[in-house]
Protein backbone atom coordinates (compact mmCIF):
# COMPACT_ATOMS: atom_id res chain seq x y z
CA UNK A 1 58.54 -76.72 81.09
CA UNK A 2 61.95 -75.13 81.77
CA UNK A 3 63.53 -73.63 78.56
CA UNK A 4 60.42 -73.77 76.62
CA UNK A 5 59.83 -70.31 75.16
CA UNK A 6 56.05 -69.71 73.55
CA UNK A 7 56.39 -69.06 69.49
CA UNK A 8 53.52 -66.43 70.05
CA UNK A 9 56.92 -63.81 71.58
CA UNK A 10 57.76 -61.37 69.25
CA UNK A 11 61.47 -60.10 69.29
CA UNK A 12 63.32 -57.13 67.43
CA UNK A 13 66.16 -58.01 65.63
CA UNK A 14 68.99 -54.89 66.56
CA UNK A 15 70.48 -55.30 63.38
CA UNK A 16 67.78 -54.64 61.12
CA UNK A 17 64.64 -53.93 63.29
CA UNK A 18 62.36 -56.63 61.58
CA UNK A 19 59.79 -58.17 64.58
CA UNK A 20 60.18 -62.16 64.51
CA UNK A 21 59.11 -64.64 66.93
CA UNK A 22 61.36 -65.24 69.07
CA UNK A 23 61.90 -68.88 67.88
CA UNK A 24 62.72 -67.41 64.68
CA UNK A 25 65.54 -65.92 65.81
CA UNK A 26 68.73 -65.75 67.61
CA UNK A 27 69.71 -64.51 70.95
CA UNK A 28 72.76 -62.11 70.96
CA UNK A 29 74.42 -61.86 74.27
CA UNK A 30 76.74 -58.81 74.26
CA UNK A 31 78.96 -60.20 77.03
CA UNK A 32 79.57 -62.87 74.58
CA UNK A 33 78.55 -66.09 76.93
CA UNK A 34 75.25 -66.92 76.56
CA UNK A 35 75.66 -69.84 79.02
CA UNK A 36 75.84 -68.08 81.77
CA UNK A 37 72.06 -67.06 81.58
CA UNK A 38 72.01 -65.61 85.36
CA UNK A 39 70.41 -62.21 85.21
CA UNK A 40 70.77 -61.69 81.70
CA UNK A 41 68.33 -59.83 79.44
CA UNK A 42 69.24 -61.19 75.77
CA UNK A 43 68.76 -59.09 72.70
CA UNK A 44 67.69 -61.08 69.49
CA UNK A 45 68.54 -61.02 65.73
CA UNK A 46 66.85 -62.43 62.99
CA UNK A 47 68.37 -65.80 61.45
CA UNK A 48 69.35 -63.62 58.31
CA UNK A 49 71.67 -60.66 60.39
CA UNK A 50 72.92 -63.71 62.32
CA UNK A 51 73.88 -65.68 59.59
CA UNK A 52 75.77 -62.10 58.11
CA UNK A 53 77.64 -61.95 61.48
CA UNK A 54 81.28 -62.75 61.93
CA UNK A 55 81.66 -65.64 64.62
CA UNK A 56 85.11 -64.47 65.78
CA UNK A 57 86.40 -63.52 69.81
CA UNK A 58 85.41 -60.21 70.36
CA UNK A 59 87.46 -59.60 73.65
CA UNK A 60 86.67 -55.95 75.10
CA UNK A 61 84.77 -54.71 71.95
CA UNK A 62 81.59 -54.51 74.04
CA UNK A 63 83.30 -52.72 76.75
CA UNK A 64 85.18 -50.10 73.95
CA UNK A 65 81.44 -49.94 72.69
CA UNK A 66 79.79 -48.87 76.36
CA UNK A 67 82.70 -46.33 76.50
CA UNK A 68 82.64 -44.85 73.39
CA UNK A 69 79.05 -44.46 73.63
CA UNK A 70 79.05 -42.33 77.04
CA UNK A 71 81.48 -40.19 75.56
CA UNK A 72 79.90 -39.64 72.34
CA UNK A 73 76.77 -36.89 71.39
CA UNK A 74 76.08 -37.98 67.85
CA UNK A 75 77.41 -40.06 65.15
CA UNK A 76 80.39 -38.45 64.26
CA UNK A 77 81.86 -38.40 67.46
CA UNK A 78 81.18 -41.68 68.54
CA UNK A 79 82.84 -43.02 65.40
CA UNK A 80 85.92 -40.18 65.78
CA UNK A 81 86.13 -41.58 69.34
CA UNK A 82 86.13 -45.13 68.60
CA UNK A 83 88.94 -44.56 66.32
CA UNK A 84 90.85 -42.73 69.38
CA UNK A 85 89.95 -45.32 71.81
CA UNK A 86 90.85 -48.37 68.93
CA UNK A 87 93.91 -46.47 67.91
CA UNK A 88 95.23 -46.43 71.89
CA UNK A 89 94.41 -50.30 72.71
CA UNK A 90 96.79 -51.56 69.37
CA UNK A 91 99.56 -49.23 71.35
C-alpha cells in the first residue's frame, strides 16, 4: 500500500537519540518541505523533541548550518563561527 510504513521500523530521534518506531515519531525534513518527498532521506524525532520545537520559517538556517559545519573542527569553533556567519547576514 503506498504510504504505509511498517510500526516494526525503528528511528533515532536527532534531538535526543531515544530509538522509537517510526510511527511514533516525526519526520524532520531539514530543507523544511516535507512535501516534496522526491529523493529525500528524512531524519525523525520523537513526539516529545517535536512537540519542544519552535514551528517558525527557518529561511537559510540549514544552509548557515552546512556552512558553519565545514568550516568548523570542534565545538567552539563551530559556535564562534556561527556567530560570525549570523552576525554578517543581519548586516
Amino acid at each position: 500500500m503506498l504510504g504505509s510504513r511498517s510500526s516494526r521500523d525503528v528511528v533515532t530521534c536527532i534531538a535526543c537519540g531515544e530509538s522509537v518506531s517510526q510511527s511514533d515519531a516525526r519526520e524532520y525534513d531539514k530543507h523544511g518541505d516535507r512535501w516534496d518527498r522526491t529523493d529525500k532521506e528524512f531524519e525523525y524525532l520523537c513526539k516529545p523533541c517535536h512537540s519542544d520545537l519552535t514551528h517558525q520559517p527557518r529561511p537559510g538556517l540549514e544552509d548557515l548550518l552546512e556552512t558553519v559545519e565545514a568550516d568548523a573542527d570542534d565545538r567552539d569553533s563551530f559556535l564562534q563561527r556561527y556567530v560570525e556567519l549570523a552576525e554578517e547576514k543581519r548586516r
